[in-house]
N, C-alpha and C. Protein backbone atom coordinates (compact mmCIF):
# COMPACT_ATOMS: atom_id res chain seq x y z
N UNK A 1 45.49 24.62 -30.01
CA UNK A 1 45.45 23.50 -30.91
C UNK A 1 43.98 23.20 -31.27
N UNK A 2 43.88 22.82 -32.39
CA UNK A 2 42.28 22.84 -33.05
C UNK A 2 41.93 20.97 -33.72
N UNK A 3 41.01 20.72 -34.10
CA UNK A 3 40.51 19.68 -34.48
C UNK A 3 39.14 19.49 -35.07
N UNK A 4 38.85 18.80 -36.12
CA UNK A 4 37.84 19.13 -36.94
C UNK A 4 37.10 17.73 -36.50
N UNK A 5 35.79 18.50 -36.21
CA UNK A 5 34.32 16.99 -35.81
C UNK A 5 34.29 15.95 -37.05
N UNK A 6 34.47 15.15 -37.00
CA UNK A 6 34.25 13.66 -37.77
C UNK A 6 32.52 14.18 -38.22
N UNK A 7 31.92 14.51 -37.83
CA UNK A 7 30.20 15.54 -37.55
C UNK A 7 29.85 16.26 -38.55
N UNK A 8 30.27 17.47 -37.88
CA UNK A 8 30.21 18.64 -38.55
C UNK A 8 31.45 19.44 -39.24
N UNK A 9 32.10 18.72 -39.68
CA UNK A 9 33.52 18.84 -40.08
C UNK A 9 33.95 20.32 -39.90
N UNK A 10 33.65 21.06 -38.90
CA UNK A 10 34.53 22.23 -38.07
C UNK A 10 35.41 22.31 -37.36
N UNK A 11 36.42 22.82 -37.53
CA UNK A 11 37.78 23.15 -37.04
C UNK A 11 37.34 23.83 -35.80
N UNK A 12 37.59 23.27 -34.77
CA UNK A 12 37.23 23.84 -33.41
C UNK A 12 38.33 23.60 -32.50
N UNK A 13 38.67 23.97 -31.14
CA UNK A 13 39.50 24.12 -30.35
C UNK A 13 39.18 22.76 -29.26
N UNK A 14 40.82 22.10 -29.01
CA UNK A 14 40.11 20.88 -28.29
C UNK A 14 39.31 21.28 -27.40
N UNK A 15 39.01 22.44 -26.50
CA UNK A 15 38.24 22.63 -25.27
C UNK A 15 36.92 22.06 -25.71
N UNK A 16 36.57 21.89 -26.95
CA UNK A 16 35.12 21.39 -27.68
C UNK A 16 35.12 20.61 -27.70
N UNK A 17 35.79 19.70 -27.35
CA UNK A 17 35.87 18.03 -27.56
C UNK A 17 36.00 17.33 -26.44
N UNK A 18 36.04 15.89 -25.99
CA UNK A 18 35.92 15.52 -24.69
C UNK A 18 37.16 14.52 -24.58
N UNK A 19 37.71 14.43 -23.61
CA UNK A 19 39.11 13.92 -23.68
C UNK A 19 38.46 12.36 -23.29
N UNK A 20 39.51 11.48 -24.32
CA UNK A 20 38.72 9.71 -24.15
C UNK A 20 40.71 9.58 -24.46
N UNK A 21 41.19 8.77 -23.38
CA UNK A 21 42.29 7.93 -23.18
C UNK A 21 42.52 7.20 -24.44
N UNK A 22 41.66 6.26 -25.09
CA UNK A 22 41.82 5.19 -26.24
C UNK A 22 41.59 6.04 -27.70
N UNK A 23 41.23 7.47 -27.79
CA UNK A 23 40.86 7.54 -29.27
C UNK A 23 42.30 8.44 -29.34
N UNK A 24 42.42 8.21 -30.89
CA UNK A 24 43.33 9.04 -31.40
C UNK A 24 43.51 10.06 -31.12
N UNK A 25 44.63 10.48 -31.29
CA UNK A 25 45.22 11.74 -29.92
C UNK A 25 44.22 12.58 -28.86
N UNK A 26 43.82 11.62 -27.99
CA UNK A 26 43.00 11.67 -27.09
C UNK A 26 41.59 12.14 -26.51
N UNK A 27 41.37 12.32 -28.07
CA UNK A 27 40.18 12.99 -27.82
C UNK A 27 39.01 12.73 -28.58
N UNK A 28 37.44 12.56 -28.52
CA UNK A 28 36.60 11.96 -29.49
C UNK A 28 36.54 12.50 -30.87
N UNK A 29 35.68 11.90 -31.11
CA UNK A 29 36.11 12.62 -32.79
C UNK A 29 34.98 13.63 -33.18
N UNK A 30 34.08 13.24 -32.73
CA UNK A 30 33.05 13.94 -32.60
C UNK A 30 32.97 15.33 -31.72
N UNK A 31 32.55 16.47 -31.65
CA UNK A 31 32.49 17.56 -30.96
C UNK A 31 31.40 17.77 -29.61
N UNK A 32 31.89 18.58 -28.75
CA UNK A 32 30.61 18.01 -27.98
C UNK A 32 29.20 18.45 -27.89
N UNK A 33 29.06 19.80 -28.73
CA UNK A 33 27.93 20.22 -30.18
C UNK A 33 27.15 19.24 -30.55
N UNK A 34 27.83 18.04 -31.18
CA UNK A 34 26.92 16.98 -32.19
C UNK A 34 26.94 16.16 -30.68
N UNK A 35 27.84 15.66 -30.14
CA UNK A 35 27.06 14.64 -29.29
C UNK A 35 25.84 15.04 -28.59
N UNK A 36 26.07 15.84 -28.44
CA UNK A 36 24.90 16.71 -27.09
C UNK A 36 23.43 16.76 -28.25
N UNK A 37 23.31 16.93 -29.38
CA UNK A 37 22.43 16.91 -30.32
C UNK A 37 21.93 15.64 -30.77
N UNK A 38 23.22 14.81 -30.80
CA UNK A 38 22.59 13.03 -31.02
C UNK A 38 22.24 12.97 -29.68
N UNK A 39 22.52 12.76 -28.63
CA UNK A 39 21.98 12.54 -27.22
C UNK A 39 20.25 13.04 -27.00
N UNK A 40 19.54 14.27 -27.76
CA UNK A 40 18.56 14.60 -28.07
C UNK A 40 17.79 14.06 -28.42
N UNK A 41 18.17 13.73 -29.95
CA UNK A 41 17.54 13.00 -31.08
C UNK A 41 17.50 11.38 -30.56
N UNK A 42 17.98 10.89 -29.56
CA UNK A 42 18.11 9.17 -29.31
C UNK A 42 17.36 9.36 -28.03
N UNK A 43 16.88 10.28 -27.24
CA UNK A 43 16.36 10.29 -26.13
C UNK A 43 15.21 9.97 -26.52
N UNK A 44 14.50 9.10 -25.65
CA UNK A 44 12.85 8.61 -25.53
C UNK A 44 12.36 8.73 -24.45
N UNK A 45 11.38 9.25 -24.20
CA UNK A 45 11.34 9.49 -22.45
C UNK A 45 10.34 8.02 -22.54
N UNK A 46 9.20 7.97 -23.33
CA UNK A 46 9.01 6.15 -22.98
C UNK A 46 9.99 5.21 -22.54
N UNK A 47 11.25 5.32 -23.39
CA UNK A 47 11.78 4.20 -23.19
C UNK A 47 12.64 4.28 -22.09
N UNK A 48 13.18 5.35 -21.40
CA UNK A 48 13.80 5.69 -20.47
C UNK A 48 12.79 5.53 -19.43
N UNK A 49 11.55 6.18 -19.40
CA UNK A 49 10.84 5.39 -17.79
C UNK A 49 10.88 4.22 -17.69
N UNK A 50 10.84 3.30 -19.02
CA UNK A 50 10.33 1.58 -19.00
C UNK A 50 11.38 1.25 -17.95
N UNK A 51 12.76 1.88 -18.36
CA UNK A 51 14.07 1.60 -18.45
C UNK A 51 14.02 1.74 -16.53
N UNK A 52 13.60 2.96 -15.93
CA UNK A 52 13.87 3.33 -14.92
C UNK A 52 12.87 2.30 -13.99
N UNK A 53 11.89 1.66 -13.79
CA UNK A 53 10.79 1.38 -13.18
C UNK A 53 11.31 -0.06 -13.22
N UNK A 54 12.22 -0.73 -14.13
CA UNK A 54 12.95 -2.07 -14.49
C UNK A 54 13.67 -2.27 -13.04
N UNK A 55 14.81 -0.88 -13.22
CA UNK A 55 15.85 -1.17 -13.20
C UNK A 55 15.54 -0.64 -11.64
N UNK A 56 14.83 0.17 -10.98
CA UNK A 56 14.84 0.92 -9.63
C UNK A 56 13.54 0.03 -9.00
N UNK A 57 12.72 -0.56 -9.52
CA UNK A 57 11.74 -0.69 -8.46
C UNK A 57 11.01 -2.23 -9.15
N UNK A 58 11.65 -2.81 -9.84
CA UNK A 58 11.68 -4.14 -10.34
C UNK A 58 9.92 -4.21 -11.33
N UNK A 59 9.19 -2.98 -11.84
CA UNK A 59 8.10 -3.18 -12.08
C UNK A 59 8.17 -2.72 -13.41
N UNK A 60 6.75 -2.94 -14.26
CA UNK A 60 6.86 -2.64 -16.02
C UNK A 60 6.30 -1.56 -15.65
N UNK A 61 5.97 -1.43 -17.37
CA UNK A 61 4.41 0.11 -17.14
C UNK A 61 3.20 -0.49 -17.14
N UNK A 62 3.31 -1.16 -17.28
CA UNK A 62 1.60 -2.59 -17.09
C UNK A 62 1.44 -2.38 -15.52
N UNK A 63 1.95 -3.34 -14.41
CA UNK A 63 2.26 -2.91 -13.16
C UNK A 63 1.69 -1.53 -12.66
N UNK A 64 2.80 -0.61 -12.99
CA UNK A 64 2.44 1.30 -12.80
C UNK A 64 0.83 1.41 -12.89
N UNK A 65 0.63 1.01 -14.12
CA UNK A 65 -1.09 1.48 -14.89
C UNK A 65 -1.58 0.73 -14.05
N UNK A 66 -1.22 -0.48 -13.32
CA UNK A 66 -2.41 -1.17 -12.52
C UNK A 66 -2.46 -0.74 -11.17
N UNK A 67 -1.74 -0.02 -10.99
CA UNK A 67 -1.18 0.32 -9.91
C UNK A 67 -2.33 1.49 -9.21
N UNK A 68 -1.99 2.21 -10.54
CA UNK A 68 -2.95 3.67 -10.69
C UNK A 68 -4.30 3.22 -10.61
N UNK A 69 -4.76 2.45 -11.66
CA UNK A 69 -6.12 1.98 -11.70
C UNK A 69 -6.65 1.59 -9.93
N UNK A 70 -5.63 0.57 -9.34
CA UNK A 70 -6.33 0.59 -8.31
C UNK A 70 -6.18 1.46 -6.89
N UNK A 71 -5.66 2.60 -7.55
CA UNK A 71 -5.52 3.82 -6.74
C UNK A 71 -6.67 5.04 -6.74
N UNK A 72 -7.35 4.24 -7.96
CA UNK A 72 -8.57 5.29 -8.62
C UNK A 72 -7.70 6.83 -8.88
N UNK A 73 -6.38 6.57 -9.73
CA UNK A 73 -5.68 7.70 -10.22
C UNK A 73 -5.35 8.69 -9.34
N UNK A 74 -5.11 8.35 -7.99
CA UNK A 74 -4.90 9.28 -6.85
C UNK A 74 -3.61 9.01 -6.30
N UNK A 75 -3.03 9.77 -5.85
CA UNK A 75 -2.00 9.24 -4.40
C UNK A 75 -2.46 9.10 -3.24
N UNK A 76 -1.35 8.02 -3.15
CA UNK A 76 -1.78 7.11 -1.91
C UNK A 76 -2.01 7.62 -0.33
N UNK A 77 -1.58 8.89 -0.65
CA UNK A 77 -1.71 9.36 1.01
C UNK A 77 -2.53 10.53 0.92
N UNK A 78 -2.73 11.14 -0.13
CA UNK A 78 -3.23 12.68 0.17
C UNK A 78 -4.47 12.77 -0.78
N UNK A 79 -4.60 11.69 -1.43
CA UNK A 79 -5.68 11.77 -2.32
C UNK A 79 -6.04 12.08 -3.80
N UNK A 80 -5.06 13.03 -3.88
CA UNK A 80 -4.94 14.09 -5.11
C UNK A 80 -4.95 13.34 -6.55
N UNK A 81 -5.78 14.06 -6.84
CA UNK A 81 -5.68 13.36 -8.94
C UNK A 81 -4.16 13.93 -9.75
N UNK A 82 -3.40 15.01 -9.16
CA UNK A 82 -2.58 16.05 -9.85
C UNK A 82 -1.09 15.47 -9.00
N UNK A 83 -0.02 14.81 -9.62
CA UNK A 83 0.88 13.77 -9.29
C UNK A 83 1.97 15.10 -9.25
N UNK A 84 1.40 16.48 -9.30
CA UNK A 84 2.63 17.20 -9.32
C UNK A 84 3.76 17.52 -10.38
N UNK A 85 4.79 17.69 -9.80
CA UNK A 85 5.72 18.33 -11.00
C UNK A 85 6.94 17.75 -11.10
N UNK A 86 6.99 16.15 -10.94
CA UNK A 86 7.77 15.04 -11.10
C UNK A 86 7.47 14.50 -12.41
N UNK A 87 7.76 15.30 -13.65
CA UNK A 87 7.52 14.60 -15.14
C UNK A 87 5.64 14.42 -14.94
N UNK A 88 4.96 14.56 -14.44
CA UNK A 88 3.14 14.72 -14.90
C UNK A 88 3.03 13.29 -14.50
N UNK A 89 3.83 12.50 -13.77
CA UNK A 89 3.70 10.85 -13.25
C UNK A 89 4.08 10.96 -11.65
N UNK A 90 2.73 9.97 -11.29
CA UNK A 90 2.83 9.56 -9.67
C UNK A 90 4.27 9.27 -9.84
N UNK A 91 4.94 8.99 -8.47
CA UNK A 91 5.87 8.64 -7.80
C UNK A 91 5.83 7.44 -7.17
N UNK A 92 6.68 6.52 -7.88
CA UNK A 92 7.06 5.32 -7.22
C UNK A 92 7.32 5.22 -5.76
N UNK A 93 6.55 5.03 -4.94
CA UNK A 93 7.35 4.92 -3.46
C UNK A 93 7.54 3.78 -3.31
N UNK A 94 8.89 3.24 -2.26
CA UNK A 94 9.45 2.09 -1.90
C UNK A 94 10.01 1.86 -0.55
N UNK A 95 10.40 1.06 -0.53
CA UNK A 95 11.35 0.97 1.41
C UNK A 95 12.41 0.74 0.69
N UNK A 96 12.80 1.88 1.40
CA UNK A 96 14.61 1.69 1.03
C UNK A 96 15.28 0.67 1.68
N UNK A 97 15.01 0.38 2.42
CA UNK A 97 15.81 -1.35 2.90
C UNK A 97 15.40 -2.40 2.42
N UNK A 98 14.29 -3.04 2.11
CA UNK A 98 13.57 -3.97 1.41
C UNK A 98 13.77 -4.09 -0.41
N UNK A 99 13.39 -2.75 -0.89
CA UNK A 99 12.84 -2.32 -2.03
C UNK A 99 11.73 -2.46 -2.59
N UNK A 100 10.97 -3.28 -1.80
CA UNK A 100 9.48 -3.17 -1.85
C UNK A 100 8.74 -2.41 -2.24
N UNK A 101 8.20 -2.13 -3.10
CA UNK A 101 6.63 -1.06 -3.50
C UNK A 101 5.76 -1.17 -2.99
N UNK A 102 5.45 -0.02 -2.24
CA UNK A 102 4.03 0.64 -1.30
C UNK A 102 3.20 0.89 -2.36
N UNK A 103 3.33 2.16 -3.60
CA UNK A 103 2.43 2.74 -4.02
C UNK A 103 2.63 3.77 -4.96
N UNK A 104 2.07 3.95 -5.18
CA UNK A 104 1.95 5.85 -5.64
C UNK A 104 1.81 6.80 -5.25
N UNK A 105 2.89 7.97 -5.10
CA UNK A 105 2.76 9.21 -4.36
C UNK A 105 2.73 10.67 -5.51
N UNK A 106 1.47 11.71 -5.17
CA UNK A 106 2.30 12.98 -5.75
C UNK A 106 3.49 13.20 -5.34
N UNK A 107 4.07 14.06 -5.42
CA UNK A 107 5.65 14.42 -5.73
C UNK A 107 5.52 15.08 -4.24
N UNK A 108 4.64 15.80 -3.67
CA UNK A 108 4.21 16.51 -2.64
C UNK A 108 4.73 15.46 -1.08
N UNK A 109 4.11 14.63 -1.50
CA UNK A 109 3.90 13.39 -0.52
C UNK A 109 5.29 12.41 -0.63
N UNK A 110 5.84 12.13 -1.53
CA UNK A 110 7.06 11.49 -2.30
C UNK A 110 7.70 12.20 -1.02
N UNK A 111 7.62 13.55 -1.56
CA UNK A 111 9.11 14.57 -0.77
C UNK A 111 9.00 14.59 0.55
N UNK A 112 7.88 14.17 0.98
CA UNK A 112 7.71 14.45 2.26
C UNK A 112 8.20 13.16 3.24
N UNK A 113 7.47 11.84 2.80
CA UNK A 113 7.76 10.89 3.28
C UNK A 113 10.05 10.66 3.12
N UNK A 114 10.14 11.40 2.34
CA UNK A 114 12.10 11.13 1.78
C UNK A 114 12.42 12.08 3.00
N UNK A 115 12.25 13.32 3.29
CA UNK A 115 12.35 14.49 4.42
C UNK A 115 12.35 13.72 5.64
N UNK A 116 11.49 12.88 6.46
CA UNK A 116 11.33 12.63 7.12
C UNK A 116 11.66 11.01 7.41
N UNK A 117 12.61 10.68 5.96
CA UNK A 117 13.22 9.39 6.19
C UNK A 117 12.88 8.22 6.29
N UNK A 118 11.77 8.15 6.27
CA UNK A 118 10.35 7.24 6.40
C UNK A 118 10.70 6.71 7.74
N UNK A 119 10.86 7.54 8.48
CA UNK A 119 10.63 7.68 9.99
C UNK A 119 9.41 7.71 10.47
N UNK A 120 8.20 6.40 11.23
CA UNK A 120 7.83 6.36 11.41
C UNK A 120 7.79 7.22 12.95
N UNK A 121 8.64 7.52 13.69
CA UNK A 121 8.18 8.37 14.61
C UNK A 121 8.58 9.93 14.82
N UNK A 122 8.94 10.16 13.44
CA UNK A 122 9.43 11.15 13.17
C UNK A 122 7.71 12.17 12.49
N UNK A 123 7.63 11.12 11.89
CA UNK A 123 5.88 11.09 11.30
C UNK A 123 4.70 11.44 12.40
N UNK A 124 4.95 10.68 13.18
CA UNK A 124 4.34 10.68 14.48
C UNK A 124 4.55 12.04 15.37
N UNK A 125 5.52 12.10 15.17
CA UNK A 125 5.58 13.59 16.29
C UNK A 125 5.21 14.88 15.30
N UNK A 126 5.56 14.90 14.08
CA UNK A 126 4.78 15.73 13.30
C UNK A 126 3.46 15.36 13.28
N UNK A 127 2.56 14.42 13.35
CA UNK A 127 1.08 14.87 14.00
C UNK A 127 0.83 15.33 15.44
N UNK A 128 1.62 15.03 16.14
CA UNK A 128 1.37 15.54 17.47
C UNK A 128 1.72 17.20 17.33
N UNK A 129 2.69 17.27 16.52
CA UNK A 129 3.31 18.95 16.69
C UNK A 129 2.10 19.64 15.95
N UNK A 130 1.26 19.28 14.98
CA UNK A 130 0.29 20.02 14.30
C UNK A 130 -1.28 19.89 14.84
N UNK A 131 -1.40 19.05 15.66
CA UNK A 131 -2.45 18.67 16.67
C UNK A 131 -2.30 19.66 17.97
N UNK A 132 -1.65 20.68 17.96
CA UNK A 132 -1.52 21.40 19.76
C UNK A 132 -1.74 22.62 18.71
């Protein structure tokens, strides 16, 4: 059985389309070709970090930038000017029980402190294990 995009007005096979309960015979009208292409064209990665830093760690990009500034553009634990390969931006770190903001991490340091759970004596015995 076939159905033509409201879109790109092509006769395509429902497997191309995405099944929605409320639209006419059950399926969008649109193909999932054009959505996946409007989803492109509406993406902002500005407005999606503003969006993320709101909504995960209660701060703007004003905040972030001041953040950095008084980090002298480094992370907070290792020093580094180069934030890694987390989008070319430090890493929000937080306490996961609180939600509190510590700082800024490269992605290096991010992963490391998440690995180890922010286990403070988990931390601890990894300096002792690299100290012998």
């Amino acid at each position: 059985m076939n159905k033509t995009c409201k879109i790109c007005n092509c006769n395509q096979p429902l497997a191309n389309f995405y099944p929605h309960k409320k639209s006419k015979g059950g399926y969008l009208a649109r193909c999932k070709t054009c959505i996946s292409l409007q989803r492109k064209e509406d993406y902002c990665p500005v407005k999606t970090r503003e969006q993320n830093l709101k909504s995960k760690y209660k701060i703007d990009s004003v905040t972030y930038e001041s953040m950095l500034v008084n980090q002298e553009y480094r992370c907070a634990i290792c020093k580094t000017l180069d934030p890694g390969e987390y989008h070319g931006k430090f890493c929000v770190d937080h306490d996961h029980k609180t939600g509190e903001v510590r700082g800024l991490l490269c992605h290096n340091c991010n992963s490391a402190l998440g690995n180890f759970y922010d286990n403070i004596n988990y931390l601890q015995n990894a300096i002792l294990y690299l100290q012998r």
